[in-house]
C-alpha atoms as a PDB file:
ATOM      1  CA  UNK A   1     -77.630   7.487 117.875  1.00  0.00           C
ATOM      2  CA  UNK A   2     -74.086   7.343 119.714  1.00  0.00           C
ATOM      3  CA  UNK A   3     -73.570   4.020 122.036  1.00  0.00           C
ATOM      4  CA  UNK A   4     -71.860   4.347 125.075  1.00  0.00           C
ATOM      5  CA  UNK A   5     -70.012   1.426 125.161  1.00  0.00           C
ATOM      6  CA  UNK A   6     -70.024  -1.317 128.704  1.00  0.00           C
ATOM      7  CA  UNK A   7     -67.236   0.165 130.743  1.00  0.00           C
ATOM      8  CA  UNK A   8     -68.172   4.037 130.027  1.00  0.00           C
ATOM      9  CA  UNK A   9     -71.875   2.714 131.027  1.00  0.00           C
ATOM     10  CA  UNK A  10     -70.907   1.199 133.827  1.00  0.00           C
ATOM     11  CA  UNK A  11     -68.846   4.536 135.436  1.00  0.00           C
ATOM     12  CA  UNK A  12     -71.835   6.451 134.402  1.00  0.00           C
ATOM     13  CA  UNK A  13     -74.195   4.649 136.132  1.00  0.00           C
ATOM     14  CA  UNK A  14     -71.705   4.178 139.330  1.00  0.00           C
ATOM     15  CA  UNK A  15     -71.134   8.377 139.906  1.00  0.00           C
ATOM     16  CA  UNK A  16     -74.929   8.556 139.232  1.00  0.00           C
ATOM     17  CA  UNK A  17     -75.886   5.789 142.080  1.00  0.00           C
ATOM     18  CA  UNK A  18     -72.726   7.181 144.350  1.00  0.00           C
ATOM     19  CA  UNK A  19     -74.025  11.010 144.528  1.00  0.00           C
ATOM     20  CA  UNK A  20     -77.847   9.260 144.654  1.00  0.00           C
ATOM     21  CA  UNK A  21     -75.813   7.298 148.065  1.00  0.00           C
ATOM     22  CA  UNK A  22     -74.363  10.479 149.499  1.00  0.00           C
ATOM     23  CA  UNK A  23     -77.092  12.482 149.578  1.00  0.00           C
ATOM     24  CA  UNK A  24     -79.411   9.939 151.246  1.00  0.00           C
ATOM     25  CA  UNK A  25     -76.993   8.678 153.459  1.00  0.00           C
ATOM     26  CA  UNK A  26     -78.051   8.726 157.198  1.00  0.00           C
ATOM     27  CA  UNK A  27     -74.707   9.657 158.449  1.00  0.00           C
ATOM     28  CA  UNK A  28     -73.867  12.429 156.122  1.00  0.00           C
ATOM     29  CA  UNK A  29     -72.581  15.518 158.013  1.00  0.00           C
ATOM     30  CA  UNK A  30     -75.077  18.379 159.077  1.00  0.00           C
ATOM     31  CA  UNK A  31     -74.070  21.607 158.046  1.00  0.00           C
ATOM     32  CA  UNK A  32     -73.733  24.330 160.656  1.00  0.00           C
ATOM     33  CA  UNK A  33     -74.435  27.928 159.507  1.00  0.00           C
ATOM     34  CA  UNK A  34     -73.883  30.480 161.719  1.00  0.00           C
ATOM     35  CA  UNK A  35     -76.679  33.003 161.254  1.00  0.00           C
ATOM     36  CA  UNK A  36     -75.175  36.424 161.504  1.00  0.00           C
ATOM     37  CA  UNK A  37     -71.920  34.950 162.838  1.00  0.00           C
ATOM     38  CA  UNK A  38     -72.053  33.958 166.448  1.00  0.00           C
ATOM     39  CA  UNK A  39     -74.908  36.292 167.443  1.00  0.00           C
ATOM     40  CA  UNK A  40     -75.448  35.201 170.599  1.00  0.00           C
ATOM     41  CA  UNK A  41     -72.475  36.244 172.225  1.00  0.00           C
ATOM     42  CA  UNK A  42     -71.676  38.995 169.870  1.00  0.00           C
ATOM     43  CA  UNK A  43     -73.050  42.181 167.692  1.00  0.00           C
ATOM     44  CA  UNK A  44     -74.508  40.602 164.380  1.00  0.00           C
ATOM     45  CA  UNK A  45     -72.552  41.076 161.492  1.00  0.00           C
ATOM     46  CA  UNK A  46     -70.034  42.275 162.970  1.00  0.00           C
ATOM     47  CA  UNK A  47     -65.944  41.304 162.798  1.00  0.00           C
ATOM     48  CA  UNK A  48     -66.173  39.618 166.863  1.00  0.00           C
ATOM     49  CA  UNK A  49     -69.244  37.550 165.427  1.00  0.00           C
ATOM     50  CA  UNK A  50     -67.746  36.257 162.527  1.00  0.00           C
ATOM     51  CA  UNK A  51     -64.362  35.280 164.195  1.00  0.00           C
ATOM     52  CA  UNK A  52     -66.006  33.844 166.871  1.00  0.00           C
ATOM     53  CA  UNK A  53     -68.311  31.801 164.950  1.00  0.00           C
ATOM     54  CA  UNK A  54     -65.243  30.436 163.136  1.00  0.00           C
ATOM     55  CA  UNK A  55     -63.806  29.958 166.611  1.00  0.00           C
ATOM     56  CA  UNK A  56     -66.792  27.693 167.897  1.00  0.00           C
ATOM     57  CA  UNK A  57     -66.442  25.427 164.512  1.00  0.00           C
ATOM     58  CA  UNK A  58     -69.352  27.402 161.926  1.00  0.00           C
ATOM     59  CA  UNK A  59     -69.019  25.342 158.669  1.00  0.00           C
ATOM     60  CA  UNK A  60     -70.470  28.701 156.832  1.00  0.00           C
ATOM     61  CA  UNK A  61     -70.737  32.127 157.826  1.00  0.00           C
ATOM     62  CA  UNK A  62     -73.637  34.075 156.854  1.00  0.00           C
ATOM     63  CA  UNK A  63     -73.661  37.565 155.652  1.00  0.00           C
ATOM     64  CA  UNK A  64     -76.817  39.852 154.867  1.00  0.00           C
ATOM     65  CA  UNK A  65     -75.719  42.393 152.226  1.00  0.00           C
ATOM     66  CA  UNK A  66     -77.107  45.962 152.136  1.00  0.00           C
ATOM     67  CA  UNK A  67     -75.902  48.922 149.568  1.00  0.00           C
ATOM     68  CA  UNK A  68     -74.572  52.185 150.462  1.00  0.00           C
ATOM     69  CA  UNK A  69     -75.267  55.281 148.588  1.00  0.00           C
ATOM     70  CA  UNK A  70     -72.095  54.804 146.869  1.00  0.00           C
ATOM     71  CA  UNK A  71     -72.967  51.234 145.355  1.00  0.00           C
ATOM     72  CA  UNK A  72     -70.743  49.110 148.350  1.00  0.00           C
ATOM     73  CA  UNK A  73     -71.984  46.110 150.000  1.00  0.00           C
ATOM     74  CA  UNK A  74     -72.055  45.807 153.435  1.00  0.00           C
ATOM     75  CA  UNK A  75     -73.593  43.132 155.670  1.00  0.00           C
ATOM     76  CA  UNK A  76     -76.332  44.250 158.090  1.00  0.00           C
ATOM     77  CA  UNK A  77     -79.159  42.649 158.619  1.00  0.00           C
ATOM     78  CA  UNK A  78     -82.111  45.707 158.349  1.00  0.00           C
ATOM     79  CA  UNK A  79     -82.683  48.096 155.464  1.00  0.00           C
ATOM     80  CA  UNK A  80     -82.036  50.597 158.144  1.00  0.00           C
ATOM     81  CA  UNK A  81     -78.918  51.887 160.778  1.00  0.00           C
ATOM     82  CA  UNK A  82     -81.186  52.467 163.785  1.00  0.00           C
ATOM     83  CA  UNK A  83     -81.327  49.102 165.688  1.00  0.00           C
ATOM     84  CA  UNK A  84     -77.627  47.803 165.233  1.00  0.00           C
ATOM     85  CA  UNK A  85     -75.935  51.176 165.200  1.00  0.00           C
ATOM     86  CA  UNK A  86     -75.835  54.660 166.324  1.00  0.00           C
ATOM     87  CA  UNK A  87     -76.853  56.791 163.159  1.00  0.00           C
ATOM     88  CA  UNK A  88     -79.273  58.425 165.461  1.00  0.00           C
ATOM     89  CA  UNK A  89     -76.601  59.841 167.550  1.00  0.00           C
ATOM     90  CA  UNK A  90     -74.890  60.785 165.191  1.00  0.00           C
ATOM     91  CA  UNK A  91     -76.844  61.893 162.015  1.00  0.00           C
ATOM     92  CA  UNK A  92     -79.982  63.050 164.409  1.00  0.00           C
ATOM     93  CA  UNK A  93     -81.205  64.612 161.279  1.00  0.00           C
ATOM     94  CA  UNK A  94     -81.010  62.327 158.519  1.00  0.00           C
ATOM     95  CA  UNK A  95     -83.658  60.100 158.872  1.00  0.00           C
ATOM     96  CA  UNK A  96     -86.982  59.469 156.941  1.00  0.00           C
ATOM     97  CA  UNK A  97     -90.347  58.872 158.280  1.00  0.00           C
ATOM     98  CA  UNK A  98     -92.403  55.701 157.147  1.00  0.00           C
ATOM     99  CA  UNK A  99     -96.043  56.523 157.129  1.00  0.00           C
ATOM    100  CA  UNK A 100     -98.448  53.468 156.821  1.00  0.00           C
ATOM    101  CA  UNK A 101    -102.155  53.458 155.808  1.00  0.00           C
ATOM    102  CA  UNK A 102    -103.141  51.196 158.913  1.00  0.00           C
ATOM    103  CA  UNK A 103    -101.112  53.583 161.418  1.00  0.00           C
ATOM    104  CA  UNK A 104    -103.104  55.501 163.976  1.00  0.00           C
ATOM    105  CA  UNK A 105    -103.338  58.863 163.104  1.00  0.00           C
ATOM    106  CA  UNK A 106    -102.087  59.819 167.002  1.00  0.00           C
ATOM    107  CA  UNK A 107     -98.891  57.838 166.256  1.00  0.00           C
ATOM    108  CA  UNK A 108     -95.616  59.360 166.100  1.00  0.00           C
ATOM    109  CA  UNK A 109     -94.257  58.460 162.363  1.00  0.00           C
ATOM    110  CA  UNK A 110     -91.480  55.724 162.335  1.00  0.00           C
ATOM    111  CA  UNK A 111     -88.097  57.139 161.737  1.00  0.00           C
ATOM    112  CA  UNK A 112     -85.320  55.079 160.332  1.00  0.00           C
ATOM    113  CA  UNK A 113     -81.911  55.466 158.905  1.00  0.00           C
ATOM    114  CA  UNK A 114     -80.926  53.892 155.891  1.00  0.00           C
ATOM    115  CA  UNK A 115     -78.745  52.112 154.579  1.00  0.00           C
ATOM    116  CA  UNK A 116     -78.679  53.826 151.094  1.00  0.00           C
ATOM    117  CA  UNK A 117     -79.182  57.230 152.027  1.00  0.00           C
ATOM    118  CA  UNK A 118     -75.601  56.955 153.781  1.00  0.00           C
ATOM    119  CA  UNK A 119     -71.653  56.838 152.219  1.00  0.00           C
ATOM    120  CA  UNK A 120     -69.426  54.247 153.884  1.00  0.00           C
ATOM    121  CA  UNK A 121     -67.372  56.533 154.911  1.00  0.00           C
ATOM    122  CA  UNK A 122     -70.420  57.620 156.793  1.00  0.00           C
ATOM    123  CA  UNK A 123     -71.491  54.069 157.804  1.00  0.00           C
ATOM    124  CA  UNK A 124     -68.032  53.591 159.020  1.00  0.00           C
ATOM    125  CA  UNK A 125     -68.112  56.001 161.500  1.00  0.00           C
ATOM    126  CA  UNK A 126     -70.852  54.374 163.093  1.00  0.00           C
ATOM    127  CA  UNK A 127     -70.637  52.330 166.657  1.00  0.00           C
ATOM    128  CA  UNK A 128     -72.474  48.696 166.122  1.00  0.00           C
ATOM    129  CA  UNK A 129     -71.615  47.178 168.856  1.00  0.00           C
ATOM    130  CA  UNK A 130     -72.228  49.283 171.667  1.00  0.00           C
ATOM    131  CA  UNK A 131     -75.917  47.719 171.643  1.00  0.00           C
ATOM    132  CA  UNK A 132     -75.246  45.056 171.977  1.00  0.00           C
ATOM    133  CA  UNK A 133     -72.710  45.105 175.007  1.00  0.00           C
ATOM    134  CA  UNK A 134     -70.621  47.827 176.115  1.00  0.00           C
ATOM    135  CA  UNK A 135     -67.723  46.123 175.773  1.00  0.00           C
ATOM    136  CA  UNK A 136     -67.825  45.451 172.123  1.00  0.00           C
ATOM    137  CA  UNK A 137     -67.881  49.416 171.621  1.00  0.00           C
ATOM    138  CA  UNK A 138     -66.017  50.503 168.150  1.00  0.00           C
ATOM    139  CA  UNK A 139     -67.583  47.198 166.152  1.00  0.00           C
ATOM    140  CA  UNK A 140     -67.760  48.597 163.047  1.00  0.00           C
ATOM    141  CA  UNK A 141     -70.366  47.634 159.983  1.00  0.00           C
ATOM    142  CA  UNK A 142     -68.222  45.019 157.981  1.00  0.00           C
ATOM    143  CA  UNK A 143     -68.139  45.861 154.335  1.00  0.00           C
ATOM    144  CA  UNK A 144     -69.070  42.550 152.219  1.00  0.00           C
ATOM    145  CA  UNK A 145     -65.158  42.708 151.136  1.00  0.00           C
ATOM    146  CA  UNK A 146     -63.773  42.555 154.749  1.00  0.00           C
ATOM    147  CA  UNK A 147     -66.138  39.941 155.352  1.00  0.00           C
ATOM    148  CA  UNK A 148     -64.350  37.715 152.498  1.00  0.00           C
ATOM    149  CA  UNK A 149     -60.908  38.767 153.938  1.00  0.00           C
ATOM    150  CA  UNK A 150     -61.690  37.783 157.147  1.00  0.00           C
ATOM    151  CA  UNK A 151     -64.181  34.220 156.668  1.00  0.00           C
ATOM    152  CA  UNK A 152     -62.132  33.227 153.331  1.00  0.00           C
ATOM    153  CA  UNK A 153     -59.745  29.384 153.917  1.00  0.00           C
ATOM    154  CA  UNK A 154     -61.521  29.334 157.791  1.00  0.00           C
ATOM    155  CA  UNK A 155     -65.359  28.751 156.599  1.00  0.00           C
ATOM    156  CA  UNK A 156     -68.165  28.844 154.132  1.00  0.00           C
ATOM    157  CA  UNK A 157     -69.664  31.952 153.330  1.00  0.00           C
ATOM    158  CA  UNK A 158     -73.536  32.341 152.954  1.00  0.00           C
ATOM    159  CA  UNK A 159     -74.875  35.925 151.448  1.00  0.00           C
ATOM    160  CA  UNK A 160     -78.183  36.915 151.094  1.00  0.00           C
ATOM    161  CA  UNK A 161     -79.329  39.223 148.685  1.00  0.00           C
ATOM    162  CA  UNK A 162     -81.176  41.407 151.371  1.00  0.00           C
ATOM    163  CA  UNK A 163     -84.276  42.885 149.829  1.00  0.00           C
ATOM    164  CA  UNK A 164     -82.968  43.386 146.319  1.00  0.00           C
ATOM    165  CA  UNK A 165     -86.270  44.942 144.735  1.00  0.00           C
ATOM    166  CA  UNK A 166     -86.274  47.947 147.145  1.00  0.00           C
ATOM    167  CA  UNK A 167     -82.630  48.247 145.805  1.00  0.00           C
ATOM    168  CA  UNK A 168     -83.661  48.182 142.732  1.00  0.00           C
ATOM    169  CA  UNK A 169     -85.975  50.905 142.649  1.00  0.00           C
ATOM    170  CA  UNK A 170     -83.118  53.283 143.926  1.00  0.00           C
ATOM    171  CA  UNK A 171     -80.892  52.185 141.091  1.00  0.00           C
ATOM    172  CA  UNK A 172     -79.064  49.579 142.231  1.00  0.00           C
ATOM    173  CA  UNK A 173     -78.612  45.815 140.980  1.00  0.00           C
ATOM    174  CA  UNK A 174     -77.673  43.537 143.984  1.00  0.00           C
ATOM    175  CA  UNK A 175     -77.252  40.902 142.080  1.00  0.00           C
ATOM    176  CA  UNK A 176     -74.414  42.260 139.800  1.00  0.00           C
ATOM    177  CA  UNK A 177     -72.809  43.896 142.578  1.00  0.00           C
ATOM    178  CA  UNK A 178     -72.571  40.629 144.682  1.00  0.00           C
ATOM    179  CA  UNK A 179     -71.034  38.508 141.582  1.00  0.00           C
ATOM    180  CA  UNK A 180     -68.930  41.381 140.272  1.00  0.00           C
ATOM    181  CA  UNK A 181     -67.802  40.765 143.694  1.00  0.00           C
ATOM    182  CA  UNK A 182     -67.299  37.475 143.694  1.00  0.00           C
ATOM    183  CA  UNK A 183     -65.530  37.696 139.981  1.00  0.00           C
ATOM    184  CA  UNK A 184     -62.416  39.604 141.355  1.00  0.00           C
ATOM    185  CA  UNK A 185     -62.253  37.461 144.962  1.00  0.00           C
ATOM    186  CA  UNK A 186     -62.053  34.337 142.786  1.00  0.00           C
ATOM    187  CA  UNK A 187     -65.076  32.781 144.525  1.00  0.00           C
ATOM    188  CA  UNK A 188     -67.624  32.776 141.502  1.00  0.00           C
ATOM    189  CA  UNK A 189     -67.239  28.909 140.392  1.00  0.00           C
ATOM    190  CA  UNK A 190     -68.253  25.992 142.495  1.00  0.00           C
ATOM    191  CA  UNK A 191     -65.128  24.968 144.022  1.00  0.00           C
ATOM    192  CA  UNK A 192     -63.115  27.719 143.007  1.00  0.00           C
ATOM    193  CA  UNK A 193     -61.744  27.862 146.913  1.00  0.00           C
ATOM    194  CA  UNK A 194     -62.092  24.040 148.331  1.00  0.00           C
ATOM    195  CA  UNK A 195     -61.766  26.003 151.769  1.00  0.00           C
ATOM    196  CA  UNK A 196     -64.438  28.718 151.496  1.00  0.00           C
ATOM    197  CA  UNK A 197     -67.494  27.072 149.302  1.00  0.00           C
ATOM    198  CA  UNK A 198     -70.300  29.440 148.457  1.00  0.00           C
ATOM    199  CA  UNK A 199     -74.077  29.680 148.824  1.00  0.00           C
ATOM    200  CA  UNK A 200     -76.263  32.498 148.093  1.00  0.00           C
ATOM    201  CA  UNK A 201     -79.966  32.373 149.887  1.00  0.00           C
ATOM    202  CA  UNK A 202     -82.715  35.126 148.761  1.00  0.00           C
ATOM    203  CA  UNK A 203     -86.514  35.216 149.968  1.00  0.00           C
ATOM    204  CA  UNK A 204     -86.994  36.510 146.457  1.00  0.00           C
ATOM    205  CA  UNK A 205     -87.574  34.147 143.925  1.00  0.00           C
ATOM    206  CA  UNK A 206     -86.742  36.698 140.866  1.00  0.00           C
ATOM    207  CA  UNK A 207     -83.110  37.474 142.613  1.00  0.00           C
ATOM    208  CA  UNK A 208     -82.327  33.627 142.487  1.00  0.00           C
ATOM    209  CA  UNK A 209     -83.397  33.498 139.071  1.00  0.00           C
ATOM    210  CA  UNK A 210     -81.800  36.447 137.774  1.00  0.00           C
ATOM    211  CA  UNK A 211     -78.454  35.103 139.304  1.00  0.00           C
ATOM    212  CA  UNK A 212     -79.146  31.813 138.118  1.00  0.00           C
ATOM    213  CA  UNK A 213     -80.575  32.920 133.930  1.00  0.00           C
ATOM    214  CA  UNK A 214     -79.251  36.586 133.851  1.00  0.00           C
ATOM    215  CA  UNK A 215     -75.643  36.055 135.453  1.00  0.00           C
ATOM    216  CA  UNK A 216     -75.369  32.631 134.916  1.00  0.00           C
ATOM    217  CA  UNK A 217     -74.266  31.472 138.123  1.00  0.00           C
ATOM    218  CA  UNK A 218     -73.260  28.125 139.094  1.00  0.00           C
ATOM    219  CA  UNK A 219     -73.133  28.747 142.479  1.00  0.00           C
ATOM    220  CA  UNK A 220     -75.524  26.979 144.932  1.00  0.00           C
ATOM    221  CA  UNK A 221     -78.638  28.943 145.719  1.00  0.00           C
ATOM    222  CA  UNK A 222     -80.906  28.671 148.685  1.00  0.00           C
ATOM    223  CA  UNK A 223     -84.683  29.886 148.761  1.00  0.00           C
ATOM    224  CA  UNK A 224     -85.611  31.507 151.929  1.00  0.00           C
ATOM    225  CA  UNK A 225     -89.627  30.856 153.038  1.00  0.00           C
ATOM    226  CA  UNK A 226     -90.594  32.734 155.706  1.00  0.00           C
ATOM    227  CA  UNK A 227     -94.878  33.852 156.463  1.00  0.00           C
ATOM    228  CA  UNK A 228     -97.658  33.100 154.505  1.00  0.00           C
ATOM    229  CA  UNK A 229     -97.494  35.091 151.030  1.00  0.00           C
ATOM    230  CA  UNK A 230     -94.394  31.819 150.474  1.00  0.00           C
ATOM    231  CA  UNK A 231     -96.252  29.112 151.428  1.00  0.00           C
ATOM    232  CA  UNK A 232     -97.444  28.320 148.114  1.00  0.00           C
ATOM    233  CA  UNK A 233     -93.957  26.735 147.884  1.00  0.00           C
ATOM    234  CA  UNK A 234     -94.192  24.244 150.918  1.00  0.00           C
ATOM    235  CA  UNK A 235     -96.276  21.608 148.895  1.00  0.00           C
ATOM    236  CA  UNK A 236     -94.980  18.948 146.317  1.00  0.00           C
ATOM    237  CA  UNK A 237     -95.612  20.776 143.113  1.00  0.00           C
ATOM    238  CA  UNK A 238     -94.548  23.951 144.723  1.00  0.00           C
ATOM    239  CA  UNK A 239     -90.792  22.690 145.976  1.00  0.00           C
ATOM    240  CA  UNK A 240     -90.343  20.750 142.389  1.00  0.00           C
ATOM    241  CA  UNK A 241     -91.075  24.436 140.835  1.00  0.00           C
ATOM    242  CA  UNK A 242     -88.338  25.962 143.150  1.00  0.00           C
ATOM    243  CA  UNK A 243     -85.792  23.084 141.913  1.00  0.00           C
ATOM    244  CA  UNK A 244     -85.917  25.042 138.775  1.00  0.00           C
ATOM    245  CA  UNK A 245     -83.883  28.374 140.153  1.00  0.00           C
ATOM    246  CA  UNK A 246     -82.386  26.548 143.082  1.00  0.00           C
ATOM    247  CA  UNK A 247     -80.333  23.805 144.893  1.00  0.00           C
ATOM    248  CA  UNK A 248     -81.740  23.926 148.540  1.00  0.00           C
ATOM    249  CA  UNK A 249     -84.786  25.874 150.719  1.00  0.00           C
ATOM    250  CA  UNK A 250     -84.149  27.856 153.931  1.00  0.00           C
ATOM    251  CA  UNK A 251     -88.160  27.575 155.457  1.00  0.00           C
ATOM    252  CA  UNK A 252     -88.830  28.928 159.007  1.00  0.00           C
ATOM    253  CA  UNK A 253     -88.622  26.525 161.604  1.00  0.00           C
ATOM    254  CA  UNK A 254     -91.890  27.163 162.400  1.00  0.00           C
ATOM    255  CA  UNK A 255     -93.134  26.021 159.168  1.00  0.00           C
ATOM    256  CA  UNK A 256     -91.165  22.843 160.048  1.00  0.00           C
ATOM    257  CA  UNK A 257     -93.245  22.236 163.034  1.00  0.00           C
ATOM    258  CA  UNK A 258     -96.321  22.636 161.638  1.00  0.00           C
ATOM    259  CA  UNK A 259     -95.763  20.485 158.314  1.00  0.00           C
ATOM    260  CA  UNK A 260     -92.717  18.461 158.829  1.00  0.00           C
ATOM    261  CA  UNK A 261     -93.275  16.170 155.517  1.00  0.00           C
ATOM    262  CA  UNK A 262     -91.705  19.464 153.826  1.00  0.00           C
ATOM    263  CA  UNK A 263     -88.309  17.968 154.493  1.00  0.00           C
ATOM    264  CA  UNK A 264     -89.343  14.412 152.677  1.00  0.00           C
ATOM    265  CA  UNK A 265     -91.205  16.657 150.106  1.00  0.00           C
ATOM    266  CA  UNK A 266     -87.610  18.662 149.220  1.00  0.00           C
ATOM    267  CA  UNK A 267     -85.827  15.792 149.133  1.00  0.00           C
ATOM    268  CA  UNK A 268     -87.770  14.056 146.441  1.00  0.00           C
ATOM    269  CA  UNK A 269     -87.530  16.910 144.473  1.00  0.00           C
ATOM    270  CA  UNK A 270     -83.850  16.986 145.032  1.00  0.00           C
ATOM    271  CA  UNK A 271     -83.635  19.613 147.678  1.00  0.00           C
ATOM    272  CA  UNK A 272     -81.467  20.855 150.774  1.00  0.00           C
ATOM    273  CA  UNK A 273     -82.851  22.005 153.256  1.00  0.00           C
ATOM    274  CA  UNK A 274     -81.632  24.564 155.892  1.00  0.00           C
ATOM    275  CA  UNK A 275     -84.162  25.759 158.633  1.00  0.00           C
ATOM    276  CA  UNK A 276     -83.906  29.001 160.121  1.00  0.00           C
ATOM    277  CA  UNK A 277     -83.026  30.316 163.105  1.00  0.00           C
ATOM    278  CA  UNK A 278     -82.345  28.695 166.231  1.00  0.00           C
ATOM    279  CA  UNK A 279     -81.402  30.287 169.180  1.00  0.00           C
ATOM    280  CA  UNK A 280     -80.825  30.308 172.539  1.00  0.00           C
ATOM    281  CA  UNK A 281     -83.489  32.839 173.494  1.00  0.00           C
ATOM    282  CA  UNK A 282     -86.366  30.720 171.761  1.00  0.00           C
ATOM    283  CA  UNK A 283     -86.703  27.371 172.042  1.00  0.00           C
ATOM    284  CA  UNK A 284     -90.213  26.753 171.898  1.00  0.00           C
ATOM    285  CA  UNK A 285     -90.981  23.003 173.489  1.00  0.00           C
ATOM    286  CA  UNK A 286     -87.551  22.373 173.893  1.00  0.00           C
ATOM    287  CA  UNK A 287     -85.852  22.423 176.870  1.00  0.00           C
ATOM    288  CA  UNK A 288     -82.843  24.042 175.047  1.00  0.00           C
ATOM    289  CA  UNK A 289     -81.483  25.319 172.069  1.00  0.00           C
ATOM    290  CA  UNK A 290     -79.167  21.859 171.489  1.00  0.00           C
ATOM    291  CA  UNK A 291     -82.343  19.739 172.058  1.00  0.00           C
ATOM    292  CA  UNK A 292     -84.202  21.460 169.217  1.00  0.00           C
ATOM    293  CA  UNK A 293     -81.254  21.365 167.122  1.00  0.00           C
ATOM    294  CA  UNK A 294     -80.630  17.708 167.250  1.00  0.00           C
ATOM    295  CA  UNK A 295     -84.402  17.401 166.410  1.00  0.00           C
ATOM    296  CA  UNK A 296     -84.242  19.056 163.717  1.00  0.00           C
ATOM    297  CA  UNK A 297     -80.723  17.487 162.372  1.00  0.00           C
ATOM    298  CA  UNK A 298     -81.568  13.750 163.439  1.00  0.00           C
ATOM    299  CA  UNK A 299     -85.852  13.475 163.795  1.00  0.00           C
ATOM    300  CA  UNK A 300     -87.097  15.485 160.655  1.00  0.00           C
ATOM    301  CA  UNK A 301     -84.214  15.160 158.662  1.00  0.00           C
ATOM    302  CA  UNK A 302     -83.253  18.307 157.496  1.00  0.00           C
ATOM    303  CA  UNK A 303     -79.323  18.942 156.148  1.00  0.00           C
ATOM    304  CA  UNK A 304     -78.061  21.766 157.500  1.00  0.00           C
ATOM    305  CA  UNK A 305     -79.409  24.719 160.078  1.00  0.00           C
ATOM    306  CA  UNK A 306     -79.230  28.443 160.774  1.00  0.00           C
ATOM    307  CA  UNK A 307     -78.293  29.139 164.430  1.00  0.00           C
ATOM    308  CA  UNK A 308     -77.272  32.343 166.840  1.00  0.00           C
ATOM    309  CA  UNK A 309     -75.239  29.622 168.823  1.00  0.00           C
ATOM    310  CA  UNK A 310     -72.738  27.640 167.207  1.00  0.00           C
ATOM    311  CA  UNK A 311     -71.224  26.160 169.890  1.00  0.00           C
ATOM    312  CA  UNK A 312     -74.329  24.204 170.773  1.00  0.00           C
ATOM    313  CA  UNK A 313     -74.463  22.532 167.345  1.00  0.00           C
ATOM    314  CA  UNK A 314     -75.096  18.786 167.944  1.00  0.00           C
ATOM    315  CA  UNK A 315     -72.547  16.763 166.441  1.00  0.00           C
ATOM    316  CA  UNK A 316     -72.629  13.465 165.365  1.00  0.00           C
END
């Protein structure tokens, strides 16, 4: 067997106990992510969002990716056009309607708009910001490239790969898109850009792991936990299982509050963890959106958050 030999043992054993510091370090700087951009004050995902989360000091800027018919990512957060945009103004005719069993048969049937049954060029033409406020009228859907342009050397960048097995059944591949992507921007190593690092969150389990066996990717990843089907995850056995396909979790708030040892739990099994989504227009107990923040940051512990308002990020 090779011996290391005193000094190389010693430097070994130094970076190990130095990372092993950092990481438990009380004072170690919370991570801001601003969820959507600055969606509070602005249309989600849209240009105004994103600059003005930069603007009120976002340390990542996250983007939800869709697919257009023709195979191009854009970032929106719903499978659909209706709730952001106005695709039913202006394509009155091409939507679908989404029948479930447990609707009542004197329902009207849903009718939605999406994503993949529409071009860019299409999706371009639509309004999404008019919604939102009048005078963000002409916000346009960012494509996942414009996002880079505009976020790259100002802020992180934080992707989710939105929904990738209903993709998948119309033909696409998400996950080869997004790193095809991130191939020809430069931004597929750790570090590659000191000044824009990279995570990529997923509520699916099999998207992390295909990026992470399939593609190979070095890249942080972040596991999303949202209702009930994912709580098998939230216990001790279940987060050292997730430290297999990724680097941090992103578990609702609310899951949080009702189990907080989740945070010591991911630790232990060498986990980040990033709580979603704080806002403004539910604070729950709190008397304000900052209040539950700093709770969050500096009472349970947790390393980084998701928030609609940036500018109320508690900083310490």
């Amino acid at each position: 067997m090779m011996k290391l030999n005193q000094p190389v043992l010693l430097i070994a054993v130094f970076v190990l106990l130095a990372g092993l510091l950092v990481f438990a370090q009380p004072g170690k700087k919370k991570i801001l992510v601003a969820h959507r951009g600055a969606s509070a004050y602005a249309p989600e995902h849209t240009a105004a969002a994103y600059r003005l989360a930069i603007e009120q000091g976002a340390d990542f800027v996250e983007q939800d990716l869709q697919i257009t018919k023709d195979g191009v990512l854009v970032c929106l957060h719903d499978l659909t056009l209706e709730r952001t945009t106005n695709a039913e103004e202006l394509f009155p005719d091409r939507f679908h309607t989404d029948v479930t069993e447990d609707q009542p048969q004197t329902a009207s049937p849903a009718k939605h708009w999406y994503v993949s049954d529409f071009t860019l060029a299409e999706i371009k033409k639509l309004d999404a910001g008019s919604w939102f406020n009048e005078k963000f009228k002409g916000e346009r859907v960012p494509t996942w490239q414009e996002a880079i342009a505009l976020v790259r050397g100002k802020a992180g960048m934080y992707p989710e790969t939105k929904a990738p097995e209903v993709y998948g059944k119309r033909g696409f591949d998400m996950e080869k898109l997004l790193m095809e992507s991130l191939r020809k921007n430069k931004l597929d190593q750790p570090n590659a850009d000191p000044k824009t690092p990279l995570v990529i969150q997923s509520f699916s389990a099999a998207s992390l792991r295909k990026l992470r066996d399939e593609y190979k990717t070095r890249l942080t990843l972040t596991f999303l936990i949202g209702g009930d089907p994912q709580k098998q995850w939230l216990t001790e056995d279940g987060l050292k299982k997730v430290k297999a396909f990724a680097e941090g979790i992103g578990p609702s708030k609310g899951l949080l509050d009702r189990e907080p040892k989740i945070v010591e739990w991911a630790h232990a099994a060498g986990l980040t963890v990033t709580p979603y989504t704080f806002r403004s227009a539910s604070t729950g107990k709190f008397k304000d959106v900052r209040e539950e923040m700093t709770h969050a940051l500096f009472t349970l512990g947790v390393d980084a958050l998701f928030t609609d308002n940036p500018d109320q990020f508690p900083r310490r």
